[in-house]
C-alpha atoms as a PDB file:
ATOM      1  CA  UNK A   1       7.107 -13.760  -9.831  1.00  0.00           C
ATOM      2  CA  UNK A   2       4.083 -12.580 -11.120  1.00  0.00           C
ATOM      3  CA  UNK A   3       1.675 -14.394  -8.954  1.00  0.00           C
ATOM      4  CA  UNK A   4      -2.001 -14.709  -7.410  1.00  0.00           C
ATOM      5  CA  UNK A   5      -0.329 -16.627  -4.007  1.00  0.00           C
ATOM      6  CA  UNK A   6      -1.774 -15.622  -1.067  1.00  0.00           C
ATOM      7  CA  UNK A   7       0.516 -15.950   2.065  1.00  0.00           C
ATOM      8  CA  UNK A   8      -0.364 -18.579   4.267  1.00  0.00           C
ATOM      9  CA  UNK A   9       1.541 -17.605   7.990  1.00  0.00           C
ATOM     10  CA  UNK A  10       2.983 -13.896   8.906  1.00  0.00           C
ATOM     11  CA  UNK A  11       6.907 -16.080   7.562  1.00  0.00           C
ATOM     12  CA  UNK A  12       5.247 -16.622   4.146  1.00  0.00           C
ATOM     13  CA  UNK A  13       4.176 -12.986   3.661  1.00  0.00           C
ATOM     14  CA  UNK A  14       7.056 -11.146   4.755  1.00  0.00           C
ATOM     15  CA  UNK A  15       9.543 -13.427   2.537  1.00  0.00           C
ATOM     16  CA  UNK A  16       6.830 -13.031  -0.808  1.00  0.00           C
ATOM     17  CA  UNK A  17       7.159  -8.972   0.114  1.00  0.00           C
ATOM     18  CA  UNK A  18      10.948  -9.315  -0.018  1.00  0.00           C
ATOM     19  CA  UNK A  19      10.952 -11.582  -2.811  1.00  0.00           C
ATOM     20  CA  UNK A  20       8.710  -9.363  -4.910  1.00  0.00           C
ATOM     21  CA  UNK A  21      11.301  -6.601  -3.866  1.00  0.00           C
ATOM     22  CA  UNK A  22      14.284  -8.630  -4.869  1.00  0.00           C
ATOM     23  CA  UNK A  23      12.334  -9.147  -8.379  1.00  0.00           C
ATOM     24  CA  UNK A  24      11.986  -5.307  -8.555  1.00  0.00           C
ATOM     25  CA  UNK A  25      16.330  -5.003  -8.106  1.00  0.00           C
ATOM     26  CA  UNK A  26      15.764  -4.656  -4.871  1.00  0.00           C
ATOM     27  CA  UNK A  27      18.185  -6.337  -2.104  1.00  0.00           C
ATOM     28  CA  UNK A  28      16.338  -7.110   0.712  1.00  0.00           C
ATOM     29  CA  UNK A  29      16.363  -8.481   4.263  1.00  0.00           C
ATOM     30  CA  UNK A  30      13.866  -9.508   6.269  1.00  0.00           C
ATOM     31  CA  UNK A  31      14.070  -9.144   9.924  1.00  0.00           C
ATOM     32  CA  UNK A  32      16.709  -7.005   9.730  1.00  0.00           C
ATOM     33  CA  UNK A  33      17.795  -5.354  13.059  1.00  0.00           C
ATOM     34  CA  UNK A  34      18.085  -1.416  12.326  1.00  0.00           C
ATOM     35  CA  UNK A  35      19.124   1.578  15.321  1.00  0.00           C
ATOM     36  CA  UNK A  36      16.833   4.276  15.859  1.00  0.00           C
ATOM     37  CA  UNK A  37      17.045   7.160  18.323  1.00  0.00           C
ATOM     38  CA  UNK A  38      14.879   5.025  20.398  1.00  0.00           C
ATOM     39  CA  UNK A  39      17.079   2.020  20.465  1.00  0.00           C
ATOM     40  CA  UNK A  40      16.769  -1.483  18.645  1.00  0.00           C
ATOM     41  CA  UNK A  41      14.337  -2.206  16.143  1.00  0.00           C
ATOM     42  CA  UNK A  42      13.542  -5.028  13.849  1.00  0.00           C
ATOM     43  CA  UNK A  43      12.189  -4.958  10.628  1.00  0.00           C
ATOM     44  CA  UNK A  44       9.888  -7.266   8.779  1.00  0.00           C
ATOM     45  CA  UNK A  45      11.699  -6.947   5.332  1.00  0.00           C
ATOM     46  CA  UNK A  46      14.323  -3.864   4.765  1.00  0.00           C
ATOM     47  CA  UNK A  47      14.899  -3.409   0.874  1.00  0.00           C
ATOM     48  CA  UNK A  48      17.118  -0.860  -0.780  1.00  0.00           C
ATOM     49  CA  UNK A  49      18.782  -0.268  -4.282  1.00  0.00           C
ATOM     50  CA  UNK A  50      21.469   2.509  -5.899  1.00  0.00           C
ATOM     51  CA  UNK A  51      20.065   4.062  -8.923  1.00  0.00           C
ATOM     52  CA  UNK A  52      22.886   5.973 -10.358  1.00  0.00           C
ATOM     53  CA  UNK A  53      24.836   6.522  -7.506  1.00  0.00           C
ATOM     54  CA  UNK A  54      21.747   7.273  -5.192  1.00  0.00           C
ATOM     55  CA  UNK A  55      20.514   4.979  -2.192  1.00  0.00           C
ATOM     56  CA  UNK A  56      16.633   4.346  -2.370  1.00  0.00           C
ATOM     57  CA  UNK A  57      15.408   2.450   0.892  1.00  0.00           C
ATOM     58  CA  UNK A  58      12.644   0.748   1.676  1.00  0.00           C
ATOM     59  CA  UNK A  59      11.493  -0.518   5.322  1.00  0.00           C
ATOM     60  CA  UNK A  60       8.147  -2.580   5.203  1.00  0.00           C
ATOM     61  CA  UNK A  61       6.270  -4.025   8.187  1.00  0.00           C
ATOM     62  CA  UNK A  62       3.685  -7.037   7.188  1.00  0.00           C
ATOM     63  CA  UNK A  63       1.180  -7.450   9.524  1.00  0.00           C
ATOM     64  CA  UNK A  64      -1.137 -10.884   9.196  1.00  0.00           C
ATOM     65  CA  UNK A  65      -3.373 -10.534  11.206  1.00  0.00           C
ATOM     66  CA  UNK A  66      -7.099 -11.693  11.288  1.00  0.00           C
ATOM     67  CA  UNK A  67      -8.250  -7.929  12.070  1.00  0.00           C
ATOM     68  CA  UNK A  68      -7.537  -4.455  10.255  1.00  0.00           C
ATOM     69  CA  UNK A  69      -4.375  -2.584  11.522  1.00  0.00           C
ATOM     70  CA  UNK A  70      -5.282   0.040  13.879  1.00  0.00           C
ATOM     71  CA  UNK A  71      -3.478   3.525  14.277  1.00  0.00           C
ATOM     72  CA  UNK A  72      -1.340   2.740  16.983  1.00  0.00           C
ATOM     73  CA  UNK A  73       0.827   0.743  15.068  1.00  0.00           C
ATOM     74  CA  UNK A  74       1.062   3.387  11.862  1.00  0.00           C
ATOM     75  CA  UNK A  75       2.045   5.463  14.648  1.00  0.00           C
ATOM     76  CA  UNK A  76       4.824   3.382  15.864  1.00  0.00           C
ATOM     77  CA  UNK A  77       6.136   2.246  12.356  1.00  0.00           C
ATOM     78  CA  UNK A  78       5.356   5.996  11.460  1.00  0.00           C
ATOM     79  CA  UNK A  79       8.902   6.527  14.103  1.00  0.00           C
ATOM     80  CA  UNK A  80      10.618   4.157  13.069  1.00  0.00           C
ATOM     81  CA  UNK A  81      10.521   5.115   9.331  1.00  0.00           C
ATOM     82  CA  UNK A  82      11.239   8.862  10.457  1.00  0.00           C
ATOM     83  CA  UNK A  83      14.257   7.667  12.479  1.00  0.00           C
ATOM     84  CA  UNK A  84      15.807   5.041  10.084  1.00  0.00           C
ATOM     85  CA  UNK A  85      15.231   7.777   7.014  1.00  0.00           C
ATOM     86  CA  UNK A  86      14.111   5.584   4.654  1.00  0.00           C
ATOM     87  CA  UNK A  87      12.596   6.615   1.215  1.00  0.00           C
ATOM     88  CA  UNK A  88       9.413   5.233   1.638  1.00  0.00           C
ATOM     89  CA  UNK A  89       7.810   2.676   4.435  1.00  0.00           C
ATOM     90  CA  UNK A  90       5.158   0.064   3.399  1.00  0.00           C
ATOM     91  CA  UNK A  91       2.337  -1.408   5.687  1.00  0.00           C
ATOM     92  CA  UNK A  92       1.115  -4.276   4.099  1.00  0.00           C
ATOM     93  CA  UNK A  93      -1.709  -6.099   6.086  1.00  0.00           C
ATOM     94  CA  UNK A  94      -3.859  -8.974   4.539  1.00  0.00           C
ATOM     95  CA  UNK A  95      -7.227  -7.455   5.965  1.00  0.00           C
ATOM     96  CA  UNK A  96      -6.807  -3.730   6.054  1.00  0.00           C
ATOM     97  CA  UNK A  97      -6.953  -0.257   8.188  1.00  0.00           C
ATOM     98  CA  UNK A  98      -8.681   1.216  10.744  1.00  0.00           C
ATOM     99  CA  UNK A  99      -9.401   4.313   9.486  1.00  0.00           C
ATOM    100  CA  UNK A 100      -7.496   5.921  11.886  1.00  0.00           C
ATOM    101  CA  UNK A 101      -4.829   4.295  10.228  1.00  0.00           C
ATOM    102  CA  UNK A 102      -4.987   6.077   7.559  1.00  0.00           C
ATOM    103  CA  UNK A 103      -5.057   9.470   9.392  1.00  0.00           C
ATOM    104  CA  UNK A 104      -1.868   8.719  11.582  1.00  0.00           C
ATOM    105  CA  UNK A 105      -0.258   8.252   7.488  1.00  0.00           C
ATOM    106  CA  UNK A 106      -1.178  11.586   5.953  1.00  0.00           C
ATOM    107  CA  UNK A 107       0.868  14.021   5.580  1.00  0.00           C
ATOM    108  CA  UNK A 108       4.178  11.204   5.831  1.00  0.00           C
ATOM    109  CA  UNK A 109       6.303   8.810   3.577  1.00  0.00           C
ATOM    110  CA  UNK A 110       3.993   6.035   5.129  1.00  0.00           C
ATOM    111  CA  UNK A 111       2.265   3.983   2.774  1.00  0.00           C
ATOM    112  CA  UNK A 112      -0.930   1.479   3.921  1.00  0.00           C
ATOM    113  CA  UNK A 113      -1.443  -1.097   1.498  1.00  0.00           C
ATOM    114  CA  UNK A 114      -3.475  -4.484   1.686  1.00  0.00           C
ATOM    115  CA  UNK A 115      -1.372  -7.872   0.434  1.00  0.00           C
ATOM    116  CA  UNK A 116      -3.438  -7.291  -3.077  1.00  0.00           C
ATOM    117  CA  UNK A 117      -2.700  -3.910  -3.708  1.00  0.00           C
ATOM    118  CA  UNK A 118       1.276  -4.567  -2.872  1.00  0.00           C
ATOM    119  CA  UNK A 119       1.057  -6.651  -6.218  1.00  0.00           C
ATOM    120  CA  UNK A 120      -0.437  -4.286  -8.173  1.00  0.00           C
ATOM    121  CA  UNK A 121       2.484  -1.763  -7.223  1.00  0.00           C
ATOM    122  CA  UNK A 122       4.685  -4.176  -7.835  1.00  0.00           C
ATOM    123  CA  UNK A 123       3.593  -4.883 -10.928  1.00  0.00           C
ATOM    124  CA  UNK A 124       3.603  -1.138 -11.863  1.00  0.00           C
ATOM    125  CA  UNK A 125       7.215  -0.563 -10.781  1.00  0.00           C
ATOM    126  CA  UNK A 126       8.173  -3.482 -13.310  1.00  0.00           C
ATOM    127  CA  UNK A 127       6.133  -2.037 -16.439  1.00  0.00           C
ATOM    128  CA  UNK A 128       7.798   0.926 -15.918  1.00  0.00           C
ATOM    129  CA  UNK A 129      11.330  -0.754 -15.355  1.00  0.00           C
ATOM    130  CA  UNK A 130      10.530  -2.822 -18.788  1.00  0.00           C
ATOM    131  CA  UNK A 131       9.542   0.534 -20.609  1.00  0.00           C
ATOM    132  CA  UNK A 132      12.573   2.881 -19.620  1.00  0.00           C
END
């Protein structure tokens, strides 16, 4: 699904980020209850994969929201990718960061991404897929 869609409600983007996943090899769930030393959490989309015999996880939270994400929430998803141990966590937000968002990420497996760059990672992880 190489696409130009934009997501429509907070439902629509989290199920294009899992689909795009999926696309990738990816299985994925969205809202997918994990345990973290803290307790409960749910997740917007959860993918993962085995690449010759080796796990690679993915947690992503999709935030639609009319504003820019602000560091208290990298903060928070920050945890909950440190307690889960996925690979990598995405934040994927149709109008951007704070940029104290981008501070609270440094240093971490934390990625901040707007809906549009998403795609073009995507779309690099499946060039490189075609060309291997």
């Amino acid at each position: 699904m190489i696409t130009n869609h934009k997501p429509s409600t907070w439902q629509d983007l989290q199920t294009a980020v899992a689909q795009l996943l999926s696309e990738c090899g990816f299985e994925t769930a969205t809202t997918k209850n994990v345990t973290t030393a803290r307790g409960q959490v749910e997740l917007d989309v959860y993918a993962e994969e085995d690449v010759k015999g080796r796990r690679y996880s993915v947690a992503c939270e999709c935030k639609y929201w009319a504003t820019r994400v602000p560091q208290t929430v990298i903060h928070a998803f920050r945890s909950v990718v440190a307690d889960i141990g996925v690979n990598v966590g995405y934040v994927i937000s149709m109008e951007g960061f704070q940029s104290g968002s981008f501070r609270a990420s440094e240093l971490t497996n934390l990625r901040l991404v707007t809906w549009q760059e998403f795609l073009r990672i995507r779309g690099d992880l499946v060039r490189r897929l075609l060309h291997t």
